[in-house]
N, C-alpha and C. Protein backbone atom coordinates (compact mmCIF):
# COMPACT_ATOMS: atom_id res chain seq x y z
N UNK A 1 2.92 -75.31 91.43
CA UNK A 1 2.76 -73.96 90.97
C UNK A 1 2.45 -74.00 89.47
N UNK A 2 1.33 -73.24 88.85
CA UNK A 2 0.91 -73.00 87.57
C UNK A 2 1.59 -72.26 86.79
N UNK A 3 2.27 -72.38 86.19
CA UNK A 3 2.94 -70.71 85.47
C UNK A 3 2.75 -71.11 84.26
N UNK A 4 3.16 -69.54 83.16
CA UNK A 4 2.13 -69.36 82.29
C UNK A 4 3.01 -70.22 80.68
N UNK A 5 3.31 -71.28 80.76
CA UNK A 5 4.12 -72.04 80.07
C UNK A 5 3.24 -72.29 79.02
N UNK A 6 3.29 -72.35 77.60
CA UNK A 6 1.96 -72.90 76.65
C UNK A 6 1.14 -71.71 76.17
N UNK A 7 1.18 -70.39 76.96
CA UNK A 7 0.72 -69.53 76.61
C UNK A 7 0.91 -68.65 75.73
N UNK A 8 -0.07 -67.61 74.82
CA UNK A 8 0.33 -66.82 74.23
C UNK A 8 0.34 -65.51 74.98
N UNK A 9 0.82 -64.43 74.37
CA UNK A 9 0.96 -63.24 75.09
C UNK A 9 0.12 -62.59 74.73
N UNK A 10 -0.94 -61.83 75.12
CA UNK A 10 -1.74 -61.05 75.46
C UNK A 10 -1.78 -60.04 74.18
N UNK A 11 -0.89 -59.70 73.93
CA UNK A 11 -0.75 -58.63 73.10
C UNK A 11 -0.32 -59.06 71.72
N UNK A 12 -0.07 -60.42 71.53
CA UNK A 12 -0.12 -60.77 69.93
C UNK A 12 -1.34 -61.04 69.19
N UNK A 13 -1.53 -60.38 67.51
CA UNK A 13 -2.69 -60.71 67.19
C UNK A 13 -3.65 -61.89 66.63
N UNK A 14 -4.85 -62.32 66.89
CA UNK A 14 -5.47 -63.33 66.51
C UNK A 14 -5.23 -63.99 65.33
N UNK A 15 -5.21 -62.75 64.73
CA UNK A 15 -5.78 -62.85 63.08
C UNK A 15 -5.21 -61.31 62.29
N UNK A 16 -6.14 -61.70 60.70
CA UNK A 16 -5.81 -60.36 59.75
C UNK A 16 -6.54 -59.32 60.71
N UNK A 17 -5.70 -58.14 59.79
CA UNK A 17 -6.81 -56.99 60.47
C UNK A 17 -8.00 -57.27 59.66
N UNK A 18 -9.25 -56.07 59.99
CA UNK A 18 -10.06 -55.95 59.55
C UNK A 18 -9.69 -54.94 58.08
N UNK A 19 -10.34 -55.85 57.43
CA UNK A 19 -10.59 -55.04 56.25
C UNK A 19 -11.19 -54.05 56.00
N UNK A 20 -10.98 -53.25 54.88
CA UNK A 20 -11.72 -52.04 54.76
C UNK A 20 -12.69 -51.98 54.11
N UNK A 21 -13.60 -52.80 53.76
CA UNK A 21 -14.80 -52.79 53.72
C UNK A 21 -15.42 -54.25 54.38
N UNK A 22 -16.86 -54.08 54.95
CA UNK A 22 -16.95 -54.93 56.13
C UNK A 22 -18.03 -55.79 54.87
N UNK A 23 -18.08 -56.63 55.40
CA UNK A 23 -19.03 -57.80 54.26
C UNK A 23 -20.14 -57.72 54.12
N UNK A 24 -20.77 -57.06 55.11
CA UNK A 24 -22.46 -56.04 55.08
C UNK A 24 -22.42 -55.56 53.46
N UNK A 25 -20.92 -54.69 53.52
CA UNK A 25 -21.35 -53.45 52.35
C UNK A 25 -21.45 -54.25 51.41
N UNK A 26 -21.03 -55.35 50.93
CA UNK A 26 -20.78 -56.09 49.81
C UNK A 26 -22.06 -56.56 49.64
N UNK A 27 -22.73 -57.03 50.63
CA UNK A 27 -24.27 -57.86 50.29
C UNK A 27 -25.70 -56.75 50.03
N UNK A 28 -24.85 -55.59 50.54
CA UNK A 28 -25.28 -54.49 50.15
C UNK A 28 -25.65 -54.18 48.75
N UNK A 29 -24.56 -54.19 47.84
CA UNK A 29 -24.48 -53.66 46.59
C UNK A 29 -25.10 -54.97 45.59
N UNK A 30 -26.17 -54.35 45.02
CA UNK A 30 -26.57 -55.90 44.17
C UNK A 30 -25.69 -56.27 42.77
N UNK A 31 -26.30 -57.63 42.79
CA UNK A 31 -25.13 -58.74 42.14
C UNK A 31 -25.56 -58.66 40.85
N UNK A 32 -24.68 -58.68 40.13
CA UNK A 32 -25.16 -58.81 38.60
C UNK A 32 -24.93 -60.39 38.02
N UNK A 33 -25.81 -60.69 37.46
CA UNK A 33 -26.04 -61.93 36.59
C UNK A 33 -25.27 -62.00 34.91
N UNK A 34 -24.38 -62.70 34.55
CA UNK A 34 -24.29 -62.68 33.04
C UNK A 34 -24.97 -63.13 32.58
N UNK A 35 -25.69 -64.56 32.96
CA UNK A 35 -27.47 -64.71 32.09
C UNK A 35 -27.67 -64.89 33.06
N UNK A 36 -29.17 -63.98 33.39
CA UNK A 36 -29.75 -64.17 34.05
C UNK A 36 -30.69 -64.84 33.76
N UNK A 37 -31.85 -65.74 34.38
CA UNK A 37 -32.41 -66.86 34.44
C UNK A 37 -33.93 -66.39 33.69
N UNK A 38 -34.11 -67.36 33.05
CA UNK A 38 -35.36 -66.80 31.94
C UNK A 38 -36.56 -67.05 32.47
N UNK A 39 -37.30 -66.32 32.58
CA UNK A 39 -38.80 -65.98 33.28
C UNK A 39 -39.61 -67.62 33.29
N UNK A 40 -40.41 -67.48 34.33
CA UNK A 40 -40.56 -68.78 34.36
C UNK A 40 -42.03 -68.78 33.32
N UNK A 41 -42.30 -70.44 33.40
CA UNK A 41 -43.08 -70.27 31.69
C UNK A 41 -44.52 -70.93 32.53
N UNK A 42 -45.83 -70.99 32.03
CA UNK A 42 -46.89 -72.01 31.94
C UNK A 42 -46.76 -73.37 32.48
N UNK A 43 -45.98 -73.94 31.63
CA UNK A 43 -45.70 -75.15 31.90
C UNK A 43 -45.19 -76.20 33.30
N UNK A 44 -44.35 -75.35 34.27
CA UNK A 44 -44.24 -75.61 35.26
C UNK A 44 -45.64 -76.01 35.97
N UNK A 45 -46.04 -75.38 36.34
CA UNK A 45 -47.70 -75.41 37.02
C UNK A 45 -48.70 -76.37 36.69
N UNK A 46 -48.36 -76.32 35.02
CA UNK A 46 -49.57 -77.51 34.41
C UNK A 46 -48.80 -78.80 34.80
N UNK A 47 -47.33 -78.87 34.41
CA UNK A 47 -46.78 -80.14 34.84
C UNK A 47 -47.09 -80.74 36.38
N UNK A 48 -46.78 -79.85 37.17
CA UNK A 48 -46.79 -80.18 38.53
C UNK A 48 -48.46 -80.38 38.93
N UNK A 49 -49.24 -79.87 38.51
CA UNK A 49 -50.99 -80.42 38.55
C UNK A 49 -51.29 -81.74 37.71
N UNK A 50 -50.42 -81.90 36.82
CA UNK A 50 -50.62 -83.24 35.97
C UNK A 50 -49.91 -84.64 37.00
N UNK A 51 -48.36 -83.88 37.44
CA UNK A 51 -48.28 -85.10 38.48
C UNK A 51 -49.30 -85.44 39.24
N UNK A 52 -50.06 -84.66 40.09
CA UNK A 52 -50.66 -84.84 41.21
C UNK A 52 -51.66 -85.63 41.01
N UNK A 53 -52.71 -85.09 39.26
CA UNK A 53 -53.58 -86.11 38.54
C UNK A 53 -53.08 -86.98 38.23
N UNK A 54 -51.68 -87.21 37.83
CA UNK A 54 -51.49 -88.81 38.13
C UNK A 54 -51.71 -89.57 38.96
N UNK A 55 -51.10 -89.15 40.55
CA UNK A 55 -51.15 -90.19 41.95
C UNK A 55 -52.55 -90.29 41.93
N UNK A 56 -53.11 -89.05 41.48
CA UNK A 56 -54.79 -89.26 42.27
C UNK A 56 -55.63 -90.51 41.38
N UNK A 57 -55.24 -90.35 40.26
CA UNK A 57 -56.03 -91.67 39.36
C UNK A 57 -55.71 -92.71 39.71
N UNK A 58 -53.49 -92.67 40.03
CA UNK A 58 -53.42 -94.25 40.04
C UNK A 58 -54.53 -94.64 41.34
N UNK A 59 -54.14 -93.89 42.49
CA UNK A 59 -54.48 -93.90 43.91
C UNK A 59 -55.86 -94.52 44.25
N UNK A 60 -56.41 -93.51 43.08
CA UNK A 60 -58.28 -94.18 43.13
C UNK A 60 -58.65 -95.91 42.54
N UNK A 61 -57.74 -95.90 41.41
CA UNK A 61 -57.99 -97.06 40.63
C UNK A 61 -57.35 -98.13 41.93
N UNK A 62 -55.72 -97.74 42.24
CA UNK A 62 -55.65 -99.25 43.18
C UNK A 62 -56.63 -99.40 44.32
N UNK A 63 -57.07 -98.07 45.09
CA UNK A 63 -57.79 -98.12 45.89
C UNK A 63 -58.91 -98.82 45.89
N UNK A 64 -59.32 -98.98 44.43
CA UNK A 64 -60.80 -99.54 44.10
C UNK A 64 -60.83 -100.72 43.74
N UNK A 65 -59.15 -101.20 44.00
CA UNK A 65 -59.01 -102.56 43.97
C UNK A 65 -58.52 -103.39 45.18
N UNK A 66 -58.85 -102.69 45.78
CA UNK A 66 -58.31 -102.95 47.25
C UNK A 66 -59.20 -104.06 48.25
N UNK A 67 -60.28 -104.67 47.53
CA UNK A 67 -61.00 -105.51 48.14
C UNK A 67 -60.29 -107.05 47.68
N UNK A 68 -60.19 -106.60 46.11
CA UNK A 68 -59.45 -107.95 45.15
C UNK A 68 -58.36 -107.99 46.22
N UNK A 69 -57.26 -107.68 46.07
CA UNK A 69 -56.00 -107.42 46.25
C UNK A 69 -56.19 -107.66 48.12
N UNK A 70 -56.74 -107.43 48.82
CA UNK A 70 -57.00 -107.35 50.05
C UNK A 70 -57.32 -109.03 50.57
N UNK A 71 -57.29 -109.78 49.28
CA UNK A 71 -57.44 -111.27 49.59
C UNK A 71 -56.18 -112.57 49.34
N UNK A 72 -55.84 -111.44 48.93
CA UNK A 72 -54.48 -112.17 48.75
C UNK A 72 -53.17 -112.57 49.75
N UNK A 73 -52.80 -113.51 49.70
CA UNK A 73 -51.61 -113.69 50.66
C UNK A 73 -51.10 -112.55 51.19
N UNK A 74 -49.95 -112.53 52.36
CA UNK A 74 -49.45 -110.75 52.51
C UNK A 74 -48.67 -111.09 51.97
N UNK A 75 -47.49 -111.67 51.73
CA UNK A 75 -46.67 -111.56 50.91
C UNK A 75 -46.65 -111.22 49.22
N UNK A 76 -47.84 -111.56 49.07
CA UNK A 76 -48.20 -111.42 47.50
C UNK A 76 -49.16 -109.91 47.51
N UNK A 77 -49.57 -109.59 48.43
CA UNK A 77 -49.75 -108.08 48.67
C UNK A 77 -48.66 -107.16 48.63
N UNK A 78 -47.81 -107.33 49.47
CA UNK A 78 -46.47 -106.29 49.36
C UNK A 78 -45.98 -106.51 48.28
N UNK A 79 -45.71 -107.10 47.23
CA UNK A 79 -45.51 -106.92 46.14
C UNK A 79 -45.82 -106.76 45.37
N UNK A 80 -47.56 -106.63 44.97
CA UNK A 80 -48.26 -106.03 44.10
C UNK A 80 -48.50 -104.50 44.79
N UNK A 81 -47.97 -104.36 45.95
CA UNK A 81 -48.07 -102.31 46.30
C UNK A 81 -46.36 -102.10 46.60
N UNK A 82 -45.85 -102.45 46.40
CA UNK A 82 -44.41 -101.98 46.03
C UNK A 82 -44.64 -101.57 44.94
N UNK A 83 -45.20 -102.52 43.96
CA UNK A 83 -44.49 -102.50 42.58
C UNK A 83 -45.82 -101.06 42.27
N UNK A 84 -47.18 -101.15 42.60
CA UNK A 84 -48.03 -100.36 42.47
C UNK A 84 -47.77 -98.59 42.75
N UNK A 85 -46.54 -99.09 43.93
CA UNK A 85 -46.69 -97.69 44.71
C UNK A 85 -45.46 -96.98 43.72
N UNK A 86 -44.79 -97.24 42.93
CA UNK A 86 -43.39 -97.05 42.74
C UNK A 86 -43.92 -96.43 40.69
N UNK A 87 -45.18 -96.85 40.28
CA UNK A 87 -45.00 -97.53 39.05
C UNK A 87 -45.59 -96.07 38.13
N UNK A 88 -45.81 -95.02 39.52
CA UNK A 88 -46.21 -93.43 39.09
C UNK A 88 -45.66 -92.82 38.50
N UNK A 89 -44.07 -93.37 38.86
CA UNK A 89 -42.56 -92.76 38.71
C UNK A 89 -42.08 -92.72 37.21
N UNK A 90 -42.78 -93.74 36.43
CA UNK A 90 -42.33 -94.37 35.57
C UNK A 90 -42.81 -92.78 34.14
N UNK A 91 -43.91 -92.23 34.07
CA UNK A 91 -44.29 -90.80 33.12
C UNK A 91 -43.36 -89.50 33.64
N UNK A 92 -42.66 -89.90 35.06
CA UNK A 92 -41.71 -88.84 35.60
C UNK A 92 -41.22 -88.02 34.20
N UNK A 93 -40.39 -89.04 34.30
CA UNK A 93 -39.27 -88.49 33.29
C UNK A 93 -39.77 -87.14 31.95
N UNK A 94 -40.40 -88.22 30.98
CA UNK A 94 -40.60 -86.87 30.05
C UNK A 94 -41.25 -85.85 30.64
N UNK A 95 -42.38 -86.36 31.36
CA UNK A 95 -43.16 -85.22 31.82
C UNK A 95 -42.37 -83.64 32.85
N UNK A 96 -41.20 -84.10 33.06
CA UNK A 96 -40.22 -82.98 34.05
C UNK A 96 -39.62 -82.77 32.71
N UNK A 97 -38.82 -83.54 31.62
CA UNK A 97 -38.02 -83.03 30.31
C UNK A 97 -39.48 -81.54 29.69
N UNK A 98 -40.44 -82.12 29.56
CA UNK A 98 -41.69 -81.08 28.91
C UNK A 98 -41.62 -80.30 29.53
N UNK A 99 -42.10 -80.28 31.09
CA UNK A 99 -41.66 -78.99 32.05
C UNK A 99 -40.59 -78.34 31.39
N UNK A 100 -39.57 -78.82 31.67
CA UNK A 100 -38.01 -77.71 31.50
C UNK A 100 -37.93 -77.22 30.19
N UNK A 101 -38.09 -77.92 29.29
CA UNK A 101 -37.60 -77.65 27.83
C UNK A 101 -38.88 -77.44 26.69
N UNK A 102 -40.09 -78.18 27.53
CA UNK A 102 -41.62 -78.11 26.11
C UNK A 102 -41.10 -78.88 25.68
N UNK A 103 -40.72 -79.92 25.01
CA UNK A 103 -40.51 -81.04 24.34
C UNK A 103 -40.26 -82.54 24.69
N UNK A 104 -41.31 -83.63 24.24
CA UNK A 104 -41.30 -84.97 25.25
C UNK A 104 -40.23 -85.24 24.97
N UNK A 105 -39.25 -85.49 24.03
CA UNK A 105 -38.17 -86.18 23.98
C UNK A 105 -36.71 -85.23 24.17
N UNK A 106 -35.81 -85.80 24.39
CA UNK A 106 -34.40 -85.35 24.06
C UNK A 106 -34.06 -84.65 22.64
């Protein structure tokens, strides 16, 4: 026989009540900022088109070396396009500091 051992009773509650205002209304009412975030500038756009003219130059130049390089051992291939593929990374830096701030250095 099953009986109702382990159980709760029917009539006790889950949880809090509901509050008096439901979380709709809240996302409702807009949020205020103490600083709010400063308009975005020029520079973003030119930066992010300058990356892209980066890959595309390196991209063309190794590409156009790809007959040289295409004679070489494989092992001595994967490591001249590791080091090739990785070496874009390297103007990152200031060039995202110029983005954010206009200025190459710290």
């Amino acid at each position: 026989m099953v009986g109702a051992i382990g159980r709760q009773p029917a009539f006790r509650s889950l949880g809090h009540a509901h509050g008096r205002h439901s979380y709709r209304e809240k996302l409702d009412q807009p949020m205020s900022h103490p600083n709010p975030p400063p308009p975005p500038t020029w520079r973003k756009p030119a930066g992010m088109f300058m990356i892209l003219g980066i890959i595309a130059v390196l991209a063309w130049i190794i590409g156009s070396q790809s007959d040289v390089i295409g004679g070489w051992p494989i092992w001595m291939q994967a490591i001249v396009y590791l080091f090739l593929g990785t070496i874009w990374i390297a103007p990152l830096r200031p060039l995202l500091l110029w983005m954010e701030t206009g200025k190459w250095r710290e």
